[in-house]
C-alpha atoms as a PDB file:
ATOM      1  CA  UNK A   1     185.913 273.049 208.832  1.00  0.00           C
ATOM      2  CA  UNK A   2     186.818 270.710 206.303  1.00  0.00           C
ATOM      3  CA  UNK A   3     185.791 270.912 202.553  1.00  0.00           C
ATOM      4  CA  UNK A   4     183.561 268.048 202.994  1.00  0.00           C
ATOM      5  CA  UNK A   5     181.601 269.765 205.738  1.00  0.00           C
ATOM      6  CA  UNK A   6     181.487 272.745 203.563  1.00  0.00           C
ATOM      7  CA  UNK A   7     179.873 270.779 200.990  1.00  0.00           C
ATOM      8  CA  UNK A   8     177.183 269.531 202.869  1.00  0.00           C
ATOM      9  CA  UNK A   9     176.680 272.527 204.640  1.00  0.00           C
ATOM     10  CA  UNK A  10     176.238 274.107 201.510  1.00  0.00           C
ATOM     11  CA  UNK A  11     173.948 271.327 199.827  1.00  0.00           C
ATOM     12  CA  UNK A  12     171.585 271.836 203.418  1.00  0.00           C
ATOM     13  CA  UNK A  13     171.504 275.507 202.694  1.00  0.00           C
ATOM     14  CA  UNK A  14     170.590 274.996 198.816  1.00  0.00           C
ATOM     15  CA  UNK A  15     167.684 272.586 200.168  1.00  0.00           C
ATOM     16  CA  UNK A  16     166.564 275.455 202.363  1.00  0.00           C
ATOM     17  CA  UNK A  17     166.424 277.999 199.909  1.00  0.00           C
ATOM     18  CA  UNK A  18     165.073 275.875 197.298  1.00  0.00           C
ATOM     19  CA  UNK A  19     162.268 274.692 199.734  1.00  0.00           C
ATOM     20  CA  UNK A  20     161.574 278.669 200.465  1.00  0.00           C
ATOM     21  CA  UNK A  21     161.183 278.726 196.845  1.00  0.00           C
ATOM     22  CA  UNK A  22     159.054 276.373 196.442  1.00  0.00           C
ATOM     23  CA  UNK A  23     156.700 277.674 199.439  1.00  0.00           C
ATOM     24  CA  UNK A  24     156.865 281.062 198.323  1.00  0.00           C
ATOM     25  CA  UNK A  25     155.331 279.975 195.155  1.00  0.00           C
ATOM     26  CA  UNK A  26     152.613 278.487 196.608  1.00  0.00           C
ATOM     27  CA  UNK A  27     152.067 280.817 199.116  1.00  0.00           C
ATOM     28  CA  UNK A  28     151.572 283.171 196.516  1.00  0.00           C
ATOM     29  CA  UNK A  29     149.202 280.512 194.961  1.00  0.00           C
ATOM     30  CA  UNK A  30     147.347 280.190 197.980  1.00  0.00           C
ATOM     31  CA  UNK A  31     146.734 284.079 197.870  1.00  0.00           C
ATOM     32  CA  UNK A  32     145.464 283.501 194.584  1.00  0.00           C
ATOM     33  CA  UNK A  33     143.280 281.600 195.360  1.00  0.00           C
ATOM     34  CA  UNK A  34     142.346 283.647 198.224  1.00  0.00           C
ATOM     35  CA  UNK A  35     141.620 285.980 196.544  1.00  0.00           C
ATOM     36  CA  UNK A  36     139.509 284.159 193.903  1.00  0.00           C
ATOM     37  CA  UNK A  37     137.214 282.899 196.642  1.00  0.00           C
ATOM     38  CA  UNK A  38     136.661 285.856 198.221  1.00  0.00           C
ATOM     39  CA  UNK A  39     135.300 287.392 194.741  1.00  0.00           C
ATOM     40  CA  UNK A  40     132.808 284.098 194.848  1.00  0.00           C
ATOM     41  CA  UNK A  41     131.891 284.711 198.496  1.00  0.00           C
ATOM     42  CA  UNK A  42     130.685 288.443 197.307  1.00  0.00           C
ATOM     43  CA  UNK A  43     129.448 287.012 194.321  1.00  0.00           C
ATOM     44  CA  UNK A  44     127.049 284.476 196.495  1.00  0.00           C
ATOM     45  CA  UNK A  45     126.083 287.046 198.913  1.00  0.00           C
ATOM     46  CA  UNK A  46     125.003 289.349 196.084  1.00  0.00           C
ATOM     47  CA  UNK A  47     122.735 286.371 194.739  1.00  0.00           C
ATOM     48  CA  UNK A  48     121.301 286.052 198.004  1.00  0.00           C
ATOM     49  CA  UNK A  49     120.446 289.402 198.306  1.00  0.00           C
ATOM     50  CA  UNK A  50     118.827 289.737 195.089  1.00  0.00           C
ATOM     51  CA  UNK A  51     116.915 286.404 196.092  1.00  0.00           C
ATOM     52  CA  UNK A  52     115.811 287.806 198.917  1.00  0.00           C
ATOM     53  CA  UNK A  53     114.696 290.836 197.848  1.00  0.00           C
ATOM     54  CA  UNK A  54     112.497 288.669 195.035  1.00  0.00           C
ATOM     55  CA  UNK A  55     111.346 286.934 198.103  1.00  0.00           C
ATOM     56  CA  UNK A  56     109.933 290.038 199.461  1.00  0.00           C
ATOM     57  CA  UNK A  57     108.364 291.462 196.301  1.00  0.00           C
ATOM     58  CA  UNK A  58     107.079 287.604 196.244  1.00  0.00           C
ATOM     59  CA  UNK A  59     105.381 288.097 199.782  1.00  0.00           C
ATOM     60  CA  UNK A  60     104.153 291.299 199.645  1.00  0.00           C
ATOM     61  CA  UNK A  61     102.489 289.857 195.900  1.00  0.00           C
ATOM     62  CA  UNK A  62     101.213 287.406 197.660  1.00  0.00           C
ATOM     63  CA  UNK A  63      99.543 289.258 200.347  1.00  0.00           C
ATOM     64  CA  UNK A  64      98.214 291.615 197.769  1.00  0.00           C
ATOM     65  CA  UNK A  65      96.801 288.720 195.900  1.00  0.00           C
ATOM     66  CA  UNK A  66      94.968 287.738 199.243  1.00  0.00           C
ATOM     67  CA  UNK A  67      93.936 290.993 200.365  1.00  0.00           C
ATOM     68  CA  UNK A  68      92.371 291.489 196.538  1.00  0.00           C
ATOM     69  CA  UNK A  69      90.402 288.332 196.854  1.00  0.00           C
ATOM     70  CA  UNK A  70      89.064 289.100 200.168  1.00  0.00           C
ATOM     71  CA  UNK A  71      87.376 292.466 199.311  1.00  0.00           C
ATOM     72  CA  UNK A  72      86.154 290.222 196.030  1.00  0.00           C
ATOM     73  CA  UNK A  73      84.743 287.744 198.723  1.00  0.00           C
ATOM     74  CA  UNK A  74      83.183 290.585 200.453  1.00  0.00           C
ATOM     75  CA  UNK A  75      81.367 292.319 197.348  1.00  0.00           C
ATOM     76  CA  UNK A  76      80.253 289.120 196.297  1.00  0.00           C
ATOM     77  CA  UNK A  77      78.636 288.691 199.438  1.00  0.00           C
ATOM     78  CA  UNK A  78      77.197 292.195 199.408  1.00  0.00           C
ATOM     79  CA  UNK A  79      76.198 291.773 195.926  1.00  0.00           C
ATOM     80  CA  UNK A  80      74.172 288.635 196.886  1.00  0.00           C
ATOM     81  CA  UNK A  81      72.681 290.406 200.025  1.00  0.00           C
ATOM     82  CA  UNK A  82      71.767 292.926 197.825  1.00  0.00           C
ATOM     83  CA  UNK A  83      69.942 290.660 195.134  1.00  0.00           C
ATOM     84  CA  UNK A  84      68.320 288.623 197.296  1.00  0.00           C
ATOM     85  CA  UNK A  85      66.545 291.963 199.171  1.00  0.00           C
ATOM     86  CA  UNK A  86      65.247 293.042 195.433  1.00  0.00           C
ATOM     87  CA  UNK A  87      64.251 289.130 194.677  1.00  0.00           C
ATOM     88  CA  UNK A  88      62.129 289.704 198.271  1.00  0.00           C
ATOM     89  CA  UNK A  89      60.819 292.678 196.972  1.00  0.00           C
ATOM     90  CA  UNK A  90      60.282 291.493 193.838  1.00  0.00           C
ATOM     91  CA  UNK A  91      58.299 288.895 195.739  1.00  0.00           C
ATOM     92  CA  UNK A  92      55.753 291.081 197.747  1.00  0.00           C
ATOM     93  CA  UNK A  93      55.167 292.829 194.184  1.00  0.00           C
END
C-alpha cells in the first residue's frame, strides 16, 4: 500500500467513526425521547382512569337520581290515592 491509499483509507475510516458519532448521539436522543413519551403514555392512561372512574360515580349518580324520583313518583301517587279516598269520604259526610 501506497501513502495515498493510506490516506484515503484513513479519511473512509474517519467518516465511519464520525458517522457512529453522530448516530450514537441521536440514538441516545431517540432514547430520550423514548423515554419522555413513555412518561406521557402513563400520564394519559392515568387521566383516563381517573375519567373513568368520574364516569362511574357519574352513572351510579345518575341512577340514584332516577331511582329517587321514582319512589317520589310513587308517593305522589299514593299521596293522591290517599286524598282523593278522604275527599270521597268527605263527600258521603
Amino acid at each position: 500500500m501506497d501513502n495515498k491509499s493510506l490516506e484515503i483509507l484513513e479519511e473512509k475510516i474517519n467518516r465511519v467513526i464520525s458517522k457512529l458519532n453522530k448516530l450514537k448521539v441521536e440514538n441516545q436522543e431517540l432514547k430520550q425521547k423514548i423515554t419522555e413519551l413513555q412518561a406521557n403514555v402513563r400520564e394519559k392512561d392515568e387521566e383516563i382512569e381517573r375519567i373513568q372512574a368520574q364516569s362511574k360515580q357519574i352513572t351510579q349518580m345518575q341512577s340514584d337520581a332516577e331511582t329517587y324520583k321514582e319512589n317520589q313518583n310513587r308517593i305522589k301517587e299514593k299521596v293522591e290515592t290517599l286524598l282523593e279516598k278522604l275527599q270521597e269520604f268527605d263527600d258521603l259526610q
